[in-house]
Protein backbone atom coordinates (compact mmCIF):
# COMPACT_ATOMS: atom_id res chain seq x y z
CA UNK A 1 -9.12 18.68 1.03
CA UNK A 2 -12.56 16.92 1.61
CA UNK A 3 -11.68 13.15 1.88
CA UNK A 4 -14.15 10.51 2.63
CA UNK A 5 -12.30 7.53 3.54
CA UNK A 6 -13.89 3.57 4.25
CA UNK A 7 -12.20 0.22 5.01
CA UNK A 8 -14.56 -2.63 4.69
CA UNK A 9 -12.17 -5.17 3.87
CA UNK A 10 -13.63 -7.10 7.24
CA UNK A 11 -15.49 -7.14 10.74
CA UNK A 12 -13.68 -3.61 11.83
CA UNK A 13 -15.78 -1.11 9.64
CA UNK A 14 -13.95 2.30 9.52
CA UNK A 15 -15.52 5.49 7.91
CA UNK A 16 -13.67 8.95 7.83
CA UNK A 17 -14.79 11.66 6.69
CA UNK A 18 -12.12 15.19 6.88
CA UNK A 19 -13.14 18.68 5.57
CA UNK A 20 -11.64 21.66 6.08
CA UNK A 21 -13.71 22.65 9.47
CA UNK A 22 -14.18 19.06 10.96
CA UNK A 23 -12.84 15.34 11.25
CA UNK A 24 -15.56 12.58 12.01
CA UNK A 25 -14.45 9.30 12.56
CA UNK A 26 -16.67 5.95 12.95
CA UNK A 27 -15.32 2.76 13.82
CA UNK A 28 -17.53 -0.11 14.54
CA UNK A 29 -16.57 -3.39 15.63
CA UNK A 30 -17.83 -6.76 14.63
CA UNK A 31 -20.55 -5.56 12.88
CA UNK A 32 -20.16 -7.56 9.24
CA UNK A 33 -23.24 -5.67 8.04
CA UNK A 34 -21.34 -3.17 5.91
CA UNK A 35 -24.21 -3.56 3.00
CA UNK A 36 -26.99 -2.17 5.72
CA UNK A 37 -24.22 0.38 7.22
CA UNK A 38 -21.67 2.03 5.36
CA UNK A 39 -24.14 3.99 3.25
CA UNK A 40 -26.33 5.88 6.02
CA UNK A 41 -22.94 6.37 7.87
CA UNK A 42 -21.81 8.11 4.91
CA UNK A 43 -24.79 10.03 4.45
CA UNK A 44 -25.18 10.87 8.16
CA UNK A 45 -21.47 12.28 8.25
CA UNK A 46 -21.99 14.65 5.18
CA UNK A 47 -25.56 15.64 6.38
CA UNK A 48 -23.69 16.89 9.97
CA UNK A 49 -21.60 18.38 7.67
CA UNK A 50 -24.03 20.20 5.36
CA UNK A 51 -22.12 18.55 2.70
CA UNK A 52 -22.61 17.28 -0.78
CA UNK A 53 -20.73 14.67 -2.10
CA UNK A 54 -19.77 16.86 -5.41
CA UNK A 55 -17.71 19.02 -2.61
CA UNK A 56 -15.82 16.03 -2.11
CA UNK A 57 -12.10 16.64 -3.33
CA UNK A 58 -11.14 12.78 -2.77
CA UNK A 59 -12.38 9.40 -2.15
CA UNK A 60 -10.63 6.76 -0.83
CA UNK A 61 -11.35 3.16 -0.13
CA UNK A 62 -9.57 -0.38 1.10
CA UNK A 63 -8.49 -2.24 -2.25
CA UNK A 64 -7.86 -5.95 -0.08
CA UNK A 65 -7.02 -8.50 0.62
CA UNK A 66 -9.50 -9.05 3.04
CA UNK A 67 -13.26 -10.39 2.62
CA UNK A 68 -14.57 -11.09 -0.11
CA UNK A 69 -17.67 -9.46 0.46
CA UNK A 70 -16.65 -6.65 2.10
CA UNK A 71 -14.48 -5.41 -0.49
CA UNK A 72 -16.69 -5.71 -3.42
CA UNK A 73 -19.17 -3.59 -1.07
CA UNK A 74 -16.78 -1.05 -0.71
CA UNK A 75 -14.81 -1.08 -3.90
CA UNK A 76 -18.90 -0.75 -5.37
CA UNK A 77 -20.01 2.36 -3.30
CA UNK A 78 -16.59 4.20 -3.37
CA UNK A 79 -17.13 3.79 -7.54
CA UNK A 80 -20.70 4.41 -7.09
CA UNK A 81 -20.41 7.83 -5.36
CA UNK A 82 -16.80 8.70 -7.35
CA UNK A 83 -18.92 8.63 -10.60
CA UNK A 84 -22.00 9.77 -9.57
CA UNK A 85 -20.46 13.32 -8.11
CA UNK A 86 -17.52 13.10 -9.87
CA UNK A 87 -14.84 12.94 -7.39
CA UNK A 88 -11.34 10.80 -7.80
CA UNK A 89 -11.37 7.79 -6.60
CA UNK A 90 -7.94 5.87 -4.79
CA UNK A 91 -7.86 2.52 -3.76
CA UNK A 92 -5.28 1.60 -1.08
CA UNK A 93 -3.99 -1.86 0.32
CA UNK A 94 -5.72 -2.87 3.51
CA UNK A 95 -2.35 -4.20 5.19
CA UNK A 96 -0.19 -0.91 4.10
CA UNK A 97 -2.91 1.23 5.54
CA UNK A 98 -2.74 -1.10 9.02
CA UNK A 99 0.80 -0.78 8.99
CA UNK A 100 0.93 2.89 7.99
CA UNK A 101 0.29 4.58 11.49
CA UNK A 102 3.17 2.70 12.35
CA UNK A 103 6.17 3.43 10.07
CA UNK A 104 8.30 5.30 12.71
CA UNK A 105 8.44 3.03 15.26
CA UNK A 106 11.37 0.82 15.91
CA UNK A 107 9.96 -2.90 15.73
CA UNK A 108 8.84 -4.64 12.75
CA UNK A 109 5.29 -5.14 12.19
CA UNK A 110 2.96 -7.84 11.39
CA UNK A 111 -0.55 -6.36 10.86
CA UNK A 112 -2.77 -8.91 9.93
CA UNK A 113 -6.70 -10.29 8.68
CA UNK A 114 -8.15 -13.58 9.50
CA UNK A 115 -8.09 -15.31 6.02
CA UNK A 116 -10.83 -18.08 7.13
CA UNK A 117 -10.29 -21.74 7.50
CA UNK A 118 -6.95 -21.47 9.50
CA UNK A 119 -5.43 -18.89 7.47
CA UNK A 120 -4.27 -15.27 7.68
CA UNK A 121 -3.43 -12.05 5.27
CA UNK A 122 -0.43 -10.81 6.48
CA UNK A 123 2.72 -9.04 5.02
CA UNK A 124 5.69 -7.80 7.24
CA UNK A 125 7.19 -4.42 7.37
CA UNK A 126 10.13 -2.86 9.09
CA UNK A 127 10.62 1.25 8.83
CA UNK A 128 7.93 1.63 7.28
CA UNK A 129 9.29 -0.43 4.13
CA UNK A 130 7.36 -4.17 2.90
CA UNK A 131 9.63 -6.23 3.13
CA UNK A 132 7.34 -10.07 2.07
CA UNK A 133 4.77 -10.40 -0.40
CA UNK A 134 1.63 -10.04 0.86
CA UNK A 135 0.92 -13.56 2.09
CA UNK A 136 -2.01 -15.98 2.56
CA UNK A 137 -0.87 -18.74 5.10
CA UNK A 138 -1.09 -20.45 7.90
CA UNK A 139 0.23 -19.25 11.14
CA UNK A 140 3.19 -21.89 11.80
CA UNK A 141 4.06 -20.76 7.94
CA UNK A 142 3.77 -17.30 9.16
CA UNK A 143 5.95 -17.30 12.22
CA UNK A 144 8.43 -19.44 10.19
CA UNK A 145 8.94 -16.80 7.53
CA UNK A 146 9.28 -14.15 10.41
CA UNK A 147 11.69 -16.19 11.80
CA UNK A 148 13.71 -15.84 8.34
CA UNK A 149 13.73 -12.47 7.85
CA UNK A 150 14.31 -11.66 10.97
CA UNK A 151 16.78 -14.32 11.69
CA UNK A 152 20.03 -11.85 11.61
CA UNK A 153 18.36 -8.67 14.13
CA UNK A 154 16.79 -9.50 17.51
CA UNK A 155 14.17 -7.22 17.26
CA UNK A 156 10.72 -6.58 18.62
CA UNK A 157 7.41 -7.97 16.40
CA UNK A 158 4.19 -5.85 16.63
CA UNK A 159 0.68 -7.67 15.82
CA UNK A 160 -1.51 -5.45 14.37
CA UNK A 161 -4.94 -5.60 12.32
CA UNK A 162 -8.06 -7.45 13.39
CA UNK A 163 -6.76 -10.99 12.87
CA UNK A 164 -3.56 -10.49 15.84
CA UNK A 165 -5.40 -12.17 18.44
CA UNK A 166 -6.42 -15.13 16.73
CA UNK A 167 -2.95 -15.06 15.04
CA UNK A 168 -1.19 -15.26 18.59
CA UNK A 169 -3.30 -17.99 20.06
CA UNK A 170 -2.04 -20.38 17.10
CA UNK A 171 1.76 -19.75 17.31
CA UNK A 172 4.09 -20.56 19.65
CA UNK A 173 4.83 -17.10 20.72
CA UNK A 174 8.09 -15.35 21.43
CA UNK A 175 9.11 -13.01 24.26
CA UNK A 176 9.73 -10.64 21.83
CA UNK A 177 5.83 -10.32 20.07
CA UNK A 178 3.53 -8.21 20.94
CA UNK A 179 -0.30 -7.00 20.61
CA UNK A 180 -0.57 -3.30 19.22
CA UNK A 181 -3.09 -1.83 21.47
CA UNK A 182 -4.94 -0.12 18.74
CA UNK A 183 -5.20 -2.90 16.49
CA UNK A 184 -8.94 -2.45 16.14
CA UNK A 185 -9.41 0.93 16.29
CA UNK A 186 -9.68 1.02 12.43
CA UNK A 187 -7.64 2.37 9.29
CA UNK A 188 -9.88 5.77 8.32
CA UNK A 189 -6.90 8.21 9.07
CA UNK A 190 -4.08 5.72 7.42
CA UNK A 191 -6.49 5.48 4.44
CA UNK A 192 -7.24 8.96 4.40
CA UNK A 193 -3.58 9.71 4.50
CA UNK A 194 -2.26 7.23 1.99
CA UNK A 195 -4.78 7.52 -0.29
CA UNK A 196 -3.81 11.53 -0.71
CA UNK A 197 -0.66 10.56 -0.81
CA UNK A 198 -1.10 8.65 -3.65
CA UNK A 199 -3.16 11.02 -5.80
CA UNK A 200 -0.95 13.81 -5.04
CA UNK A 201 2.15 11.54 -5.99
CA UNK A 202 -0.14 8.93 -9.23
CA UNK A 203 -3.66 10.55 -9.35
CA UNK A 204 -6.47 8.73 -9.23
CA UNK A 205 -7.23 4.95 -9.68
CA UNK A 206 -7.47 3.80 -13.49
CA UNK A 207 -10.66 2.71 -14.79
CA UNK A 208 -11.30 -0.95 -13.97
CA UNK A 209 -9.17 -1.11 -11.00
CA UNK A 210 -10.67 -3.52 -8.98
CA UNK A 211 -10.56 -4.92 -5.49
CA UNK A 212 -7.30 -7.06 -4.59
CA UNK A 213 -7.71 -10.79 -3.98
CA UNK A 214 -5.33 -13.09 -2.82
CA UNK A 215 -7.07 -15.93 -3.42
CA UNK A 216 -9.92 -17.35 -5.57
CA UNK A 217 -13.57 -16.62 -3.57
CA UNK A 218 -15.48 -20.29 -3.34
CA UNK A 219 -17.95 -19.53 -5.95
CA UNK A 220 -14.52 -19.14 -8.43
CA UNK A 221 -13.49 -22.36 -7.27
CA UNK A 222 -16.93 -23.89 -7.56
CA UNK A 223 -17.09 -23.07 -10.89
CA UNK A 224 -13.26 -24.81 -12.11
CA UNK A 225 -14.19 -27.79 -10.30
């Protein structure tokens, strides 16, 4: 299949693009200027490939949680090329896709998003399987939840995603806890993989699907108060 795959959920922007000759992969780090970059990525990648994006057998994008901003960008050009060349369309949640790559290892893992203001996206997984809601807390309310589920297994915690670092610097750490390596090298191959997945397994996203929020954005909250 031809799958263009994107993750702009926040500062790590990923873009994948597979075909059946060629994989190119762009990751870019702290750049937070999705708007003024994910579209002449995207363009640039199918020009080197001489393709269209009516050739394209699958689009995938990053549903959330993660920035506000980012994902509306994303959710908006994945929806804006899907119906323009009329290609499927999958959504796919940020922290499965982070966790994805690393469903056969041993530990559980925590991959997680800075949330803003003290707070983090996070859900954990072990074998592969969620095992917590996806969460928006605090990291003492983190690490005490971890602490639960994991309460009856001594067993190694990865920290993966963007947010890791600043996650570990706020928590009391145990021996046990540690930094994935590649936690900002960027979800395009998870995405690209569980967003096939999916359409092979559900099809393509219903109309109206939208990003995923955790919370309410300020201007929401602005407008109750």
């Amino acid at each position: 299949m031809n799958i263009l795959a994107f993750d702009t959920s926040g500062e790590v922007l990923s873009v994948r693009l597979e075909t059946s000759r060629t994989i190119r992969n762009l990751v870019i780090d702290g750049a937070l200027h999705h708007a003024e970059r994910l579209m002449p990525e995207i363009d640039e990648m199918l020009k080197k490939e001489e393709l269209s994006a009516d050739k394209l057998d699958l689009i995938v994008t990053s549903r959330g949680p993660g920035s506000f901003t980012g994902l509306r960008i994303g959710m908006a050009t994945a929806k804006g090329i899907a119906v323009g060349a009329h290609v499927p369309l999958v959504s796919v949640s940020t922290l499965d896709a982070m966790a994805w790559g690393k469903k056969d290892i041993a530990t559980a893992v925590l991959p997680l998003i800075d949330a803003r203001k003290g707070r983090f996206y996070c859900a954990l997984y072990l074998s592969g399987e969620r095992v917590t809601d996806y969460l928006d807390l605090d990291a003492e309310e983190i690490q005490a939840i971890i602490r639960e589920r994991m309460e009856k297994r001594e067993s190694e915690l990865l920290l993966t995603g963007p947010g890791a670092d600043l996650f570990l610097e706020q928590i009391s750490s145990s021996p046990l806890w540690m930094l994935d390596p590649y936690r900002r090298e960027g979800v395009g191959l998870a995405l690209a993989r569980c967003g096939e997945n999916h359409y092979n397994q559900r099809g393509a996203d219903k109309e109206g699907t939208g990003p995923f929020y955790l919370r309410q954005s300020e201007a929401e909250l602005s407008r109750k108060k």
